[in-house]
C-alpha atoms as a PDB file:
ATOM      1  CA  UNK A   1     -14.102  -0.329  -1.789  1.00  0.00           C
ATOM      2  CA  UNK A   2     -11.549  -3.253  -0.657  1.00  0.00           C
ATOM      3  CA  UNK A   3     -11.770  -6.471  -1.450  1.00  0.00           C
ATOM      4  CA  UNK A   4     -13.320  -9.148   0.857  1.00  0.00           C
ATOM      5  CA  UNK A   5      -9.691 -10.611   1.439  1.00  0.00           C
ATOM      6  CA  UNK A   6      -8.425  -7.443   2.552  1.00  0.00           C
ATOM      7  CA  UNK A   7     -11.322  -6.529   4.481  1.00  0.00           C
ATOM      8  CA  UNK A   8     -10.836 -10.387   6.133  1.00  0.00           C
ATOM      9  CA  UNK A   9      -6.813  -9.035   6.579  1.00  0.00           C
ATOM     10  CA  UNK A  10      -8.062  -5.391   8.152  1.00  0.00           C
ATOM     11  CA  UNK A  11     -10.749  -7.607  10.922  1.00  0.00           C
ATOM     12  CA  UNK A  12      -7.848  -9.759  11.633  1.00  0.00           C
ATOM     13  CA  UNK A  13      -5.978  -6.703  13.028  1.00  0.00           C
ATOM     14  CA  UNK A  14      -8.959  -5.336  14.631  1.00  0.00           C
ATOM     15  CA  UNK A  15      -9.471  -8.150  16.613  1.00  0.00           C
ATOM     16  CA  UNK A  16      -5.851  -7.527  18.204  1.00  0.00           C
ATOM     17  CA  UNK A  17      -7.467  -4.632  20.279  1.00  0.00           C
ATOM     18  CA  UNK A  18     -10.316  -4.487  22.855  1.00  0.00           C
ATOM     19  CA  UNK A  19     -13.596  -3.383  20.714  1.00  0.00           C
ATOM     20  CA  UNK A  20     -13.697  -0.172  21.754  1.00  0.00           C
ATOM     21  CA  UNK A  21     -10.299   0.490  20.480  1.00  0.00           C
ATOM     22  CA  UNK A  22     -10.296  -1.162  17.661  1.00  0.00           C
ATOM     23  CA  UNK A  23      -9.176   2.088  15.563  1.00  0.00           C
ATOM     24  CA  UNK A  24      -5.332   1.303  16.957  1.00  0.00           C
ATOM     25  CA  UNK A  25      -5.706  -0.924  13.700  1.00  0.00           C
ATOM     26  CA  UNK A  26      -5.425   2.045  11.453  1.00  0.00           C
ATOM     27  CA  UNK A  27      -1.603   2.148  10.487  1.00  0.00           C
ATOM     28  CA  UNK A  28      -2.087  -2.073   9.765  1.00  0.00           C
ATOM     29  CA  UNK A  29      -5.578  -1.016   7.730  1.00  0.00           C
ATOM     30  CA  UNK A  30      -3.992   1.634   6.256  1.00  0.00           C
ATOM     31  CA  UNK A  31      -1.244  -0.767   5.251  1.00  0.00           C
ATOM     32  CA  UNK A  32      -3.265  -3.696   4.353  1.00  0.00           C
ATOM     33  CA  UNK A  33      -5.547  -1.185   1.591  1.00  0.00           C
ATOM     34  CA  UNK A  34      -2.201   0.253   0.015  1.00  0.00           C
ATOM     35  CA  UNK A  35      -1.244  -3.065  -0.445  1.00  0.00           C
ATOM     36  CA  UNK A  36      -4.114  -3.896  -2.587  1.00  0.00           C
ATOM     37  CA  UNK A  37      -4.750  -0.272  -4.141  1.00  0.00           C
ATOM     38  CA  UNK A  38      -1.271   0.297  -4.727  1.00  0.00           C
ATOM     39  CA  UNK A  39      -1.763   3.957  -2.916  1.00  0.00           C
ATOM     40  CA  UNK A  40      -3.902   5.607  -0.688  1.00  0.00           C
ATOM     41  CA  UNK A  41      -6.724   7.742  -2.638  1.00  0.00           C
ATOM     42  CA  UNK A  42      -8.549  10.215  -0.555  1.00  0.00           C
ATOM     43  CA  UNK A  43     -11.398   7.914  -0.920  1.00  0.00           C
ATOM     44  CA  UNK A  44     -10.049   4.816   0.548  1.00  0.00           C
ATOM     45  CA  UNK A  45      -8.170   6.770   3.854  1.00  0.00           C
ATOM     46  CA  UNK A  46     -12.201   7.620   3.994  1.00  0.00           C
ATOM     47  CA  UNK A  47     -13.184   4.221   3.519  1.00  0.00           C
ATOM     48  CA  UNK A  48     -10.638   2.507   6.259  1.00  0.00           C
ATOM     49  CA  UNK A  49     -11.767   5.365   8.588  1.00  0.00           C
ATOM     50  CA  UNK A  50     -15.411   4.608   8.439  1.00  0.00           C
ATOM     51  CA  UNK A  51     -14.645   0.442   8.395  1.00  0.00           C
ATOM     52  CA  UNK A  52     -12.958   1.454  11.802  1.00  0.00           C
ATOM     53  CA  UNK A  53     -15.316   3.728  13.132  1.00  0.00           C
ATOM     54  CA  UNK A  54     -13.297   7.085  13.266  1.00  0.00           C
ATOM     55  CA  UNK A  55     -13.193  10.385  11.406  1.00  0.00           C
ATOM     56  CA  UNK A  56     -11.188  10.442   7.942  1.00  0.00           C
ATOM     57  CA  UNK A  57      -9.334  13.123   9.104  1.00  0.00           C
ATOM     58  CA  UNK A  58      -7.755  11.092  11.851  1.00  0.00           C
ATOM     59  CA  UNK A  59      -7.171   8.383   8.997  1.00  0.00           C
ATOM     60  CA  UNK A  60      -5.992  11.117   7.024  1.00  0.00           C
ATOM     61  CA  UNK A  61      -3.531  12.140   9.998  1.00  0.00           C
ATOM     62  CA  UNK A  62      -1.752   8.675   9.994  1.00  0.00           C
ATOM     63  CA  UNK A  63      -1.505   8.494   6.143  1.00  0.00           C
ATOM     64  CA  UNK A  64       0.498  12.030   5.967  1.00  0.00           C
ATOM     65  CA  UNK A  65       2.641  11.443   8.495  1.00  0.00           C
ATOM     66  CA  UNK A  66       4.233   7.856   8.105  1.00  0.00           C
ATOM     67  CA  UNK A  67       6.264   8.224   4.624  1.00  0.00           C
ATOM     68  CA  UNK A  68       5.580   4.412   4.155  1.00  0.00           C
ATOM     69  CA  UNK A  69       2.014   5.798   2.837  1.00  0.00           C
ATOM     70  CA  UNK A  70       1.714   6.717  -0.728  1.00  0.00           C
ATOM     71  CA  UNK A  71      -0.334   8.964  -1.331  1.00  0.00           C
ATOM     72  CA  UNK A  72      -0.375   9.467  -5.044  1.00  0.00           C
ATOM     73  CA  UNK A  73       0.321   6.380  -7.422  1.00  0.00           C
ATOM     74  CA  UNK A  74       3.728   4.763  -7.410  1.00  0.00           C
ATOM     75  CA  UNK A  75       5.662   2.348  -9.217  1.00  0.00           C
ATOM     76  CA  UNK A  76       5.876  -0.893  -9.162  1.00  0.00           C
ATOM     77  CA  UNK A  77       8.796  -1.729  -7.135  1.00  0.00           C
ATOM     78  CA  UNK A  78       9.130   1.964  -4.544  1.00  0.00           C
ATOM     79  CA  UNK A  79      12.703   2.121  -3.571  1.00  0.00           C
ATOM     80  CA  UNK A  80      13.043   4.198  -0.224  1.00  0.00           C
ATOM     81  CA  UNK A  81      16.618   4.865   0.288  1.00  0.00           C
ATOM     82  CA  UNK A  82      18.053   6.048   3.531  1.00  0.00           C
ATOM     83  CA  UNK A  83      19.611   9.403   3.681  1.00  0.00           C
ATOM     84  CA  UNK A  84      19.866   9.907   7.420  1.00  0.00           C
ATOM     85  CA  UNK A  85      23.227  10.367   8.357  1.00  0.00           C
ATOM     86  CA  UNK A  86      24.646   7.381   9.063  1.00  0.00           C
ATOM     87  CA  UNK A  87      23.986   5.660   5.534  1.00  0.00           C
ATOM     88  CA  UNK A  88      25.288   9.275   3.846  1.00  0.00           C
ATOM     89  CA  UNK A  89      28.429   9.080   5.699  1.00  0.00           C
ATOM     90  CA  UNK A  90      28.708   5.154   4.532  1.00  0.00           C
ATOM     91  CA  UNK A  91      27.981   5.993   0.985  1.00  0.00           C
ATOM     92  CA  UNK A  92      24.325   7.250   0.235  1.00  0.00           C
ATOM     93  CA  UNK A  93      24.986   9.731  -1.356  1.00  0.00           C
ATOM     94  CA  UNK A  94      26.583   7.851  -4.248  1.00  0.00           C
ATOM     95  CA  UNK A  95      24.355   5.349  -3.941  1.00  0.00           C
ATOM     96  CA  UNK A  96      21.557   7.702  -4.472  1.00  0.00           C
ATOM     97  CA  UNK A  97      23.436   9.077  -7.695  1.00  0.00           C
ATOM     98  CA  UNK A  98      23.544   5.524  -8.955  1.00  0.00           C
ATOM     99  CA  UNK A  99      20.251   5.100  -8.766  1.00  0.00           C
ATOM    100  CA  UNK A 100      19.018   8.585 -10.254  1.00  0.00           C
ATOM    101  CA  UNK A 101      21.405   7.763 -13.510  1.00  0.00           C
ATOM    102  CA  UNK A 102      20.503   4.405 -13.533  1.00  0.00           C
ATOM    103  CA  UNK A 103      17.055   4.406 -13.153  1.00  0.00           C
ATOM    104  CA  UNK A 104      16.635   8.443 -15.283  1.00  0.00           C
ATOM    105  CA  UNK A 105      14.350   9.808 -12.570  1.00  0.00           C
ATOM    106  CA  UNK A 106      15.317  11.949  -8.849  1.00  0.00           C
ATOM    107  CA  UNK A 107      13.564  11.407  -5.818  1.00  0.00           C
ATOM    108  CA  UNK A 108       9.761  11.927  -5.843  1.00  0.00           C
ATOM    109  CA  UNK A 109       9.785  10.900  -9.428  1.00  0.00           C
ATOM    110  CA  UNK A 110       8.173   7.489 -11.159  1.00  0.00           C
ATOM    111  CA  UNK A 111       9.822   6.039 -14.122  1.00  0.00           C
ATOM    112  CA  UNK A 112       7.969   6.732 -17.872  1.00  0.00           C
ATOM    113  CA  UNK A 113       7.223   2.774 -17.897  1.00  0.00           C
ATOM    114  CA  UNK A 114       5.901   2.810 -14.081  1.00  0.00           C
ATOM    115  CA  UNK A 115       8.075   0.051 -13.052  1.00  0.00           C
ATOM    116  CA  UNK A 116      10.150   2.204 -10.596  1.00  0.00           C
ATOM    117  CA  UNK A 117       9.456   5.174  -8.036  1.00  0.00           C
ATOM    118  CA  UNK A 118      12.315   6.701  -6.004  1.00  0.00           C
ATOM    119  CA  UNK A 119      11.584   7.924  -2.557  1.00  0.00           C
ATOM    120  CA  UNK A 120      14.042   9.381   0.036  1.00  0.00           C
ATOM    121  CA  UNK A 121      13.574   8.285   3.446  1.00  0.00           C
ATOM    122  CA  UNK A 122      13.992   8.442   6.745  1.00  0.00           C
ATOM    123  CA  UNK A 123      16.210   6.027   9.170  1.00  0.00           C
ATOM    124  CA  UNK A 124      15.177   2.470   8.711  1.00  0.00           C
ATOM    125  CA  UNK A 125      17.724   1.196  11.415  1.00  0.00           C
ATOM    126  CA  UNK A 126      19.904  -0.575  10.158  1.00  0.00           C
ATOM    127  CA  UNK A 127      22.781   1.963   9.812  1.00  0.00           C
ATOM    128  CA  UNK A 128      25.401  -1.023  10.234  1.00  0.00           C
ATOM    129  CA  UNK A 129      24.303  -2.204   6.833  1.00  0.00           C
ATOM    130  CA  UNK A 130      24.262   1.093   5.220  1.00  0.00           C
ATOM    131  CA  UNK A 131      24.027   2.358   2.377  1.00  0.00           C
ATOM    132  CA  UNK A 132      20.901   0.636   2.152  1.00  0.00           C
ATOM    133  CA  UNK A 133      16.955   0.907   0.661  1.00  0.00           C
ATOM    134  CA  UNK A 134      13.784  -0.265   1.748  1.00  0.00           C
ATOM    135  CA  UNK A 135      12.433  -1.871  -1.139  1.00  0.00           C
ATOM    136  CA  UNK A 136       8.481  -1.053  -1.595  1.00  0.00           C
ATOM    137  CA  UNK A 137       8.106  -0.811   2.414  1.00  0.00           C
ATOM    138  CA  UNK A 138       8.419  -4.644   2.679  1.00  0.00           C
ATOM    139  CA  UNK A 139      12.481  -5.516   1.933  1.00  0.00           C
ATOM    140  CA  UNK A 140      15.509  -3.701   3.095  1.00  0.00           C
ATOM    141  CA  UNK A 141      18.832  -4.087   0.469  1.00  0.00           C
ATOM    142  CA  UNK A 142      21.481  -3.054   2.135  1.00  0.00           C
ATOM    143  CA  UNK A 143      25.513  -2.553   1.940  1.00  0.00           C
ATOM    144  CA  UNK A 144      24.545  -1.108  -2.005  1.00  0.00           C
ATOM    145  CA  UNK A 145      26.779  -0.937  -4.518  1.00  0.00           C
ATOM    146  CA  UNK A 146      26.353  -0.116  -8.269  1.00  0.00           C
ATOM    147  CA  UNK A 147      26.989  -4.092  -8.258  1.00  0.00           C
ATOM    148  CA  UNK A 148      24.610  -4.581  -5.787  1.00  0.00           C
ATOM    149  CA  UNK A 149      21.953  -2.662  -7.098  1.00  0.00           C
ATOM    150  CA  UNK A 150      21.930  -3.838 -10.423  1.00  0.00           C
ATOM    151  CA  UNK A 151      21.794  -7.298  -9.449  1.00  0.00           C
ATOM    152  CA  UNK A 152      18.791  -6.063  -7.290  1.00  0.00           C
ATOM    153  CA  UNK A 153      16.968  -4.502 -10.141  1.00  0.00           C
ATOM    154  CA  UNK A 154      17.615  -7.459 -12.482  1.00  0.00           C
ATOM    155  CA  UNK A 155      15.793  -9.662  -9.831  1.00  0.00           C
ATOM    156  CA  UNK A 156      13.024  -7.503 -10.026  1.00  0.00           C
ATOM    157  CA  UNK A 157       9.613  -8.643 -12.381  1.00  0.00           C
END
């Protein structure tokens, strides 16, 4: 179900814990099989669960609750934008706007050619920077402007 690099990536993390514990690896498996998949089918939360020697549901647990899981297909580059407080009272909100003009889609929603997915998210500490978005769980962009953002984009394969 994963490739033998990613499977190499997942044992790598397992070895971090004592053997009988080794399903503390599950947010870094879970990770580490998005990263290749692109999203977490119901199949593969199954799959890391078994390579780790726990129930899928407990798998399943993990995946639901972190929003850095996807768990339907997303687009290319997932930008997670911070709506907590302290980035909406430094400029989210427009921010957000920008984005939902720019880009023609609102949160939740994946662009026609699949190159962008818009997420709203929680706090991703670094409220001193804000308005800011995590770029697909990996990069944070932060003090956003429409400049800012459009020089982001362009960067973007």
């Amino acid at each position: 179900m994963l490739t033998p690099e990613s499977l190499k990536k997942i044992d790598r993390e397992v070895a971090k814990y004592p053997p009988e514990h080794k399903q503390s690896a599950v947010m870094s498996a879970l990770r580490i099989a998005q990263d290749e998949k692109g999203w977490l089918a119901p199949e593969t939360i199954a799959f890391v669960a078994h390579y780790l020697g726990m129930q899928p549901i407990a798998a399943q647990e993990v995946a639901t609750f972190y929003n850095m899981y996807d768990l339907k297909p997303v687009g290319k580059h997932k930008i997670t934008v911070c709506t907590n407080l302290s980035c909406t009272l430094m400029g989210a909100e427009s921010a957000v706007e920008y984005l939902q003009r720019k880009l023609g889609i609102g949160f939740g929603e994946t662009t026609p050619d699949g190159r962008f997915t818009l997420k709203e998210g929680e706090c991703m500490g670094a409220c001193g920077d804000a308005p800011l978005f995590q770029l697909n769980n990996k990069k944070i962009c932060a003090n956003l402007s429409p400049e800012t953002i459009d020089a982001i984009l362009a960067g973007l394969d």
